[in-house]
C-alpha atoms as a PDB file:
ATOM      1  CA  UNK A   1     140.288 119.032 103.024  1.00  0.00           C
ATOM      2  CA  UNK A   2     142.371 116.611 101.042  1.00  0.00           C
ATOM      3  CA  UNK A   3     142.732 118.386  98.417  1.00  0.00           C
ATOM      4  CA  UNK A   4     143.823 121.304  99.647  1.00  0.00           C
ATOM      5  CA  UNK A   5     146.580 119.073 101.753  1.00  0.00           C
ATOM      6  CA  UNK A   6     148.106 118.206  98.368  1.00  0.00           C
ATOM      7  CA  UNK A   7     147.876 121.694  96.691  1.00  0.00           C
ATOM      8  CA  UNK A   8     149.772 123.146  99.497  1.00  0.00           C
ATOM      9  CA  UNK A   9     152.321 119.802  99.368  1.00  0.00           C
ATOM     10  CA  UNK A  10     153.019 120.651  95.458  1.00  0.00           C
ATOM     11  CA  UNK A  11     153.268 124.504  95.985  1.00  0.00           C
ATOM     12  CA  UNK A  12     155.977 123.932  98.900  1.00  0.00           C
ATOM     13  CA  UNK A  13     157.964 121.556  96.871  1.00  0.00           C
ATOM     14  CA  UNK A  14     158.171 123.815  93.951  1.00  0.00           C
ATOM     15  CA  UNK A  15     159.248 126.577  96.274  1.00  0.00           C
ATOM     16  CA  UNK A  16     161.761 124.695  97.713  1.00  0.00           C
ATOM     17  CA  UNK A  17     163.077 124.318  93.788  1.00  0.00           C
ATOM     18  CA  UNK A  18     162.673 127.825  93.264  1.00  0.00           C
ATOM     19  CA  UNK A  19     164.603 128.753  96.627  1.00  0.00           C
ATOM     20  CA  UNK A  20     167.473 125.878  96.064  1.00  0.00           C
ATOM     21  CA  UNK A  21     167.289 124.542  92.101  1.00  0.00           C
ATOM     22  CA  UNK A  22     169.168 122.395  90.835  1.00  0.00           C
ATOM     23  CA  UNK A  23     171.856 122.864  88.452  1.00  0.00           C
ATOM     24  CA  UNK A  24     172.389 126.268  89.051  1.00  0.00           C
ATOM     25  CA  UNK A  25     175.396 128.070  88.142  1.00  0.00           C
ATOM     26  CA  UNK A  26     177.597 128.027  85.138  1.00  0.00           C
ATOM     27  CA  UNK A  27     180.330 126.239  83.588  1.00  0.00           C
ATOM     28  CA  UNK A  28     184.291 126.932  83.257  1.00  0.00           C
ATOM     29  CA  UNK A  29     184.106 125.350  79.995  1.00  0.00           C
ATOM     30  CA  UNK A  30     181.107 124.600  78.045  1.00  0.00           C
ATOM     31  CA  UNK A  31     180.398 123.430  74.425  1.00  0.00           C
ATOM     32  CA  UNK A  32     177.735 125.444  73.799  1.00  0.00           C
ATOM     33  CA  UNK A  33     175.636 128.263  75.513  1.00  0.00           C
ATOM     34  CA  UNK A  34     172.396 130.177  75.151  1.00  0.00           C
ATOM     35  CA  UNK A  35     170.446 132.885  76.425  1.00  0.00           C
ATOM     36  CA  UNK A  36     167.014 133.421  75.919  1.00  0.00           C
ATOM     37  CA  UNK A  37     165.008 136.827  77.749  1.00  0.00           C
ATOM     38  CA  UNK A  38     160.857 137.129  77.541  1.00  0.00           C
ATOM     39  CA  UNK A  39     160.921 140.830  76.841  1.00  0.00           C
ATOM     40  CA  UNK A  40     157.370 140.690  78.085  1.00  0.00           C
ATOM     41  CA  UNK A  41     158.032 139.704  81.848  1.00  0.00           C
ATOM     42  CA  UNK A  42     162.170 140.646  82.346  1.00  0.00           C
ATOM     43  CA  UNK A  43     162.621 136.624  82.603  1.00  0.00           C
ATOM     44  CA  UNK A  44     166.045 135.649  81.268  1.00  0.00           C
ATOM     45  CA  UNK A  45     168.080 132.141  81.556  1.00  0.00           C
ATOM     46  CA  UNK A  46     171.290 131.227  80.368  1.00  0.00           C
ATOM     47  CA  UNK A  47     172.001 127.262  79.077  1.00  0.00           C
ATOM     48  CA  UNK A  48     175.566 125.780  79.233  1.00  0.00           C
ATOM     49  CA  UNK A  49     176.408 122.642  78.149  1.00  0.00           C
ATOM     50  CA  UNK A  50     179.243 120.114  77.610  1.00  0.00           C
ATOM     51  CA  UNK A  51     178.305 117.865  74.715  1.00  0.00           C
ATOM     52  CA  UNK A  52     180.768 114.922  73.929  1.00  0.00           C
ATOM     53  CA  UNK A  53     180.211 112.195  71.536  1.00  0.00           C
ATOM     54  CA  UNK A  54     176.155 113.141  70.841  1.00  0.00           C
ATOM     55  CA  UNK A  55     175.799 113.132  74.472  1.00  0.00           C
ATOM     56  CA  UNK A  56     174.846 116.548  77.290  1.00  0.00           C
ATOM     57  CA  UNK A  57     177.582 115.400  79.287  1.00  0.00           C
ATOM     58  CA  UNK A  58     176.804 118.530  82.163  1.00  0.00           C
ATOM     59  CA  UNK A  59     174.014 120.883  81.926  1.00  0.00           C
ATOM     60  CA  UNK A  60     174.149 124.409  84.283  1.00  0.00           C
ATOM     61  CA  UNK A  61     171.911 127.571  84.275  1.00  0.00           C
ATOM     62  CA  UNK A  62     171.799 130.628  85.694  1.00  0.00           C
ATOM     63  CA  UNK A  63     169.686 133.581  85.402  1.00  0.00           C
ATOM     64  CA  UNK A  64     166.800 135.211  87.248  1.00  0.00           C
ATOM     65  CA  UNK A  65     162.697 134.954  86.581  1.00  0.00           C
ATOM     66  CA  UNK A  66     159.659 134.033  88.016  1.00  0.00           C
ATOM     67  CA  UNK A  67     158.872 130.739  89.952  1.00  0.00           C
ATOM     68  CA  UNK A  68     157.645 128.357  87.067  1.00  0.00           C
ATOM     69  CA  UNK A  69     160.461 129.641  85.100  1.00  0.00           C
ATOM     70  CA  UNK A  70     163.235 129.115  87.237  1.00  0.00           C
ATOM     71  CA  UNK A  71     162.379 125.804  88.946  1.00  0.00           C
ATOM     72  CA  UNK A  72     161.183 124.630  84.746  1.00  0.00           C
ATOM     73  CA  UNK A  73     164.983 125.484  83.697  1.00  0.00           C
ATOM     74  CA  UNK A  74     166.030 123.285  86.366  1.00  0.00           C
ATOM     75  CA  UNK A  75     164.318 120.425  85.153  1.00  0.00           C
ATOM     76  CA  UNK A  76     164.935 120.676  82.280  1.00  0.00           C
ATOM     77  CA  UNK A  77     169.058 120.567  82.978  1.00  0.00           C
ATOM     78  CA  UNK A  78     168.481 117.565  85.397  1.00  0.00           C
ATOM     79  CA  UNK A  79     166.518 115.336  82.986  1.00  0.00           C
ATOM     80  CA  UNK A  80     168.685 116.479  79.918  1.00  0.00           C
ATOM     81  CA  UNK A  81     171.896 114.785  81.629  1.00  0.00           C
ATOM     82  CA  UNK A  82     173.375 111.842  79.902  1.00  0.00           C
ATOM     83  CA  UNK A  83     170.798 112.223  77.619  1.00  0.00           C
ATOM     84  CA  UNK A  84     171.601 111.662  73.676  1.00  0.00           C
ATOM     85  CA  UNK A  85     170.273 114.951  71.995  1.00  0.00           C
ATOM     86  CA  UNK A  86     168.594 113.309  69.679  1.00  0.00           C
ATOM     87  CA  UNK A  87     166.625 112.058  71.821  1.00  0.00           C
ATOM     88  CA  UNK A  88     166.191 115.329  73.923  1.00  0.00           C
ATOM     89  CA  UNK A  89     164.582 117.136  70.494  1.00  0.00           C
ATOM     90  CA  UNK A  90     162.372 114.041  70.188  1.00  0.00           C
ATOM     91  CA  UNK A  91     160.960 114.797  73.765  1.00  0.00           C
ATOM     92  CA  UNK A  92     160.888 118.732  73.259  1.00  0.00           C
ATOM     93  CA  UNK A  93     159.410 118.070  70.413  1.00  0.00           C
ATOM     94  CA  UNK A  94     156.768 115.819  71.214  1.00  0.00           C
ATOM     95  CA  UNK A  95     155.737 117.468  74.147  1.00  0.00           C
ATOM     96  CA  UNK A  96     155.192 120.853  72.138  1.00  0.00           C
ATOM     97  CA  UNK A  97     152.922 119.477  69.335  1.00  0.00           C
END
C-alpha cells in the first residue's frame, strides 16, 4: 500500500510539471538557440539562452512533446541557470557515459 502511495505522489508531481513547467517560453534576446525534433515521436523543443562571461545567464524553452520530454527540458533550463558551461558539459557528460 505504501508503495503505491509514493508512485502515485511522483506521477502527480511530474504532471503538475508537465501541466505548469518551468521556464517555459522564449526570449526577446538570446545568445544562442537550438531546436532539436525526434522524427520518430513528433517531439520538438526549442533552447534559448543568454550566455555572458562563460555563464547561462537565462535559460527558456518552448515546444510541444510527450510528458518525460517536456517536464526533462524544464529541468534541465532550471538547473542550467547560473551555471558555468563548462561545468554544464561536465555534468551532461558524465551523466551520459
Amino acid at each position: 500500500m505504501e508503495d503505491n502511495f509514493e508512485d502515485n505522489m511522483y506521477k502527480e508531481h511530474i504532471m503538475e510539471l508537465y501541466r505548469n513547467p518551468g521556464n517555459f517560453g522564449e526570449l526577446k534576446n538570446p545568445t544562442h538557440a537550438h531546436t532539436e525534433t525526434n522524427t520518430l515521436c513528433g517531439d520538438e523543443v526549442t533552447v534559448h539562452l543568454i550566455i555572458e562571461n562563460g555563464k547561462v545567464k537565462d535559460a527558456k524553452f518552448h515546444g510541444s512533446g510527450c510528458v518525460m520530454s517536456m517536464v526533462s527540458a524544464s529541468r534541465c533550463q532550471r538547473s542550467c541557470r547560473s551555471s558555468a558551461l563548462m561545468d554544464q558539459a561536465r555534468a551532461f557528460f558524465c551523466a551520459n557515459c
